[in-house]
Structures are given as structure tokens and as C-alpha cells.
Protein backbone atom coordinates (compact mmCIF):
# COMPACT_ATOMS: atom_id res chain seq x y z
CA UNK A 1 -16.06 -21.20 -24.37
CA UNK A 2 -15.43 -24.84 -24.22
CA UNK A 3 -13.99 -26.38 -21.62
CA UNK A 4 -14.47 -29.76 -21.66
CA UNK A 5 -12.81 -31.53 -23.28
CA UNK A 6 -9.56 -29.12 -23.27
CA UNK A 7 -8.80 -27.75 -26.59
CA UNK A 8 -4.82 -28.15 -26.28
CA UNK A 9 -6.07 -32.07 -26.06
CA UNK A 10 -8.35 -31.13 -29.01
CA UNK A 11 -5.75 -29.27 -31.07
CA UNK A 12 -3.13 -31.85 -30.12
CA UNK A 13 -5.42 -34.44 -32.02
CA UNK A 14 -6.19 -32.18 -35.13
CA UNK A 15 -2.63 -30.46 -35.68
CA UNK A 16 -2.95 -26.88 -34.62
CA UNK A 17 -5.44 -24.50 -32.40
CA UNK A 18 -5.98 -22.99 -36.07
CA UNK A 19 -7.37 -25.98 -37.13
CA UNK A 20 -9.31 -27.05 -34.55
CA UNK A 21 -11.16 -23.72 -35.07
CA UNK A 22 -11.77 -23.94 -38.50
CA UNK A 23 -12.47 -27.73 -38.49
CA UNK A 24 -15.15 -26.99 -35.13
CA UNK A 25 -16.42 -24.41 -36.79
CA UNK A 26 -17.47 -25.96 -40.13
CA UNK A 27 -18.86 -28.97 -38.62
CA UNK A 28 -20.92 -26.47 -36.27
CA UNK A 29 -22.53 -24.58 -38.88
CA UNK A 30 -23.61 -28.23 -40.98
CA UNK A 31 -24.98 -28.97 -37.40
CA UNK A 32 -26.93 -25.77 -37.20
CA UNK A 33 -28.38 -26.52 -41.09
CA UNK A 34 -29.39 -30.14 -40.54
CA UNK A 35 -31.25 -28.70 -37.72
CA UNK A 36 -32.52 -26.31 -39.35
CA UNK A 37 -33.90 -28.87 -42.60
CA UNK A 38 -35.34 -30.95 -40.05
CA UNK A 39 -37.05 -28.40 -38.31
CA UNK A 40 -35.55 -28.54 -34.81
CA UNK A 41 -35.05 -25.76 -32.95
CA UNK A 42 -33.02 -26.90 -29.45
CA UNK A 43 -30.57 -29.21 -29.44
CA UNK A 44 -30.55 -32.27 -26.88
CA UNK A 45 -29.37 -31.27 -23.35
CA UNK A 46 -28.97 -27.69 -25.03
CA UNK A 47 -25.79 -28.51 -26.16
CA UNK A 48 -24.32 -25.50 -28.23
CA UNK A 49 -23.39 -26.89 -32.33
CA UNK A 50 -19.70 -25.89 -31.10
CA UNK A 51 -19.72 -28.22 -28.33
CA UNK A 52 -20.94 -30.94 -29.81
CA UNK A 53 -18.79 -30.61 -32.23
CA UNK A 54 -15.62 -30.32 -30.00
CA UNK A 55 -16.75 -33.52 -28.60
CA UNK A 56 -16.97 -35.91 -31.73
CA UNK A 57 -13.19 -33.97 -32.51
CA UNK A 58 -12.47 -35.72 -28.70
CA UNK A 59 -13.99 -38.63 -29.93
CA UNK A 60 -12.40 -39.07 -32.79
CA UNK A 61 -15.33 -39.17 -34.80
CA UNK A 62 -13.92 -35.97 -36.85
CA UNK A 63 -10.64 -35.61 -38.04
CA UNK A 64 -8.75 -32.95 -40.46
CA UNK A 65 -7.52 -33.76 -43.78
CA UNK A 66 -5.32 -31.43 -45.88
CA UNK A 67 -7.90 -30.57 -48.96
């Protein structure tokens, strides 16, 4: 579960807790493949893909568009 930083803050910033999940959860899995092509196996800190995700949402480094 993520807890930092909170989701209402993170769903706030993308539109809707619906959208935070599917917008988290895409860029998660193209975390988790990158990895994979590049042949790493933990992530720094073992951060979870989901996490880190969550946090460039927070950061503002991800946002939703309506596609």
C-alpha cells in the first residue's frame, strides 16, 4: 500500500482515485519491462515499480491525458 505520498493528494492531481490507479499502474508495469530489457533485477533502495511510480505522479513528472 502506498502511503507516502497520500493518494487523495495523488488523485487530487490526476482527476480521480480511478485514474490514479490505472495511470500508476501502467507506468509500473513499463518500469518492471525496462528493468527487465536491461537486465536488472532490484530496484534502487528496493523501491516497489508502484511506488516509484506514485512518486513521479507527486512530482509531477506524470500526468493523465484523456486518449
Amino acid at each position: 500500500m502506498i502511503h507516502k505520498p497520500p493518494i487523495d493528494e495523488l488523485a487530487e492531481k490526476i482527476g480521480s482515485k480511478y485514474a490514479l490507479c490505472v495511470v500508476a499502474s501502467k507506468r509500473a508495469r513499463q518500469l518492471m519491462e525496462q528493468a527487465q530489457n536491461q537486465g536488472i533485477t532490484d530496484f534502487p533502495d528496493n523501491e516497489k515499480p508502484l511506488s516509484i511510480a506514485a512518486q513521479e505522479i507527486y512530482d509531477g513528472k506524470l500526468v493523465a491525458t484523456n486518449d
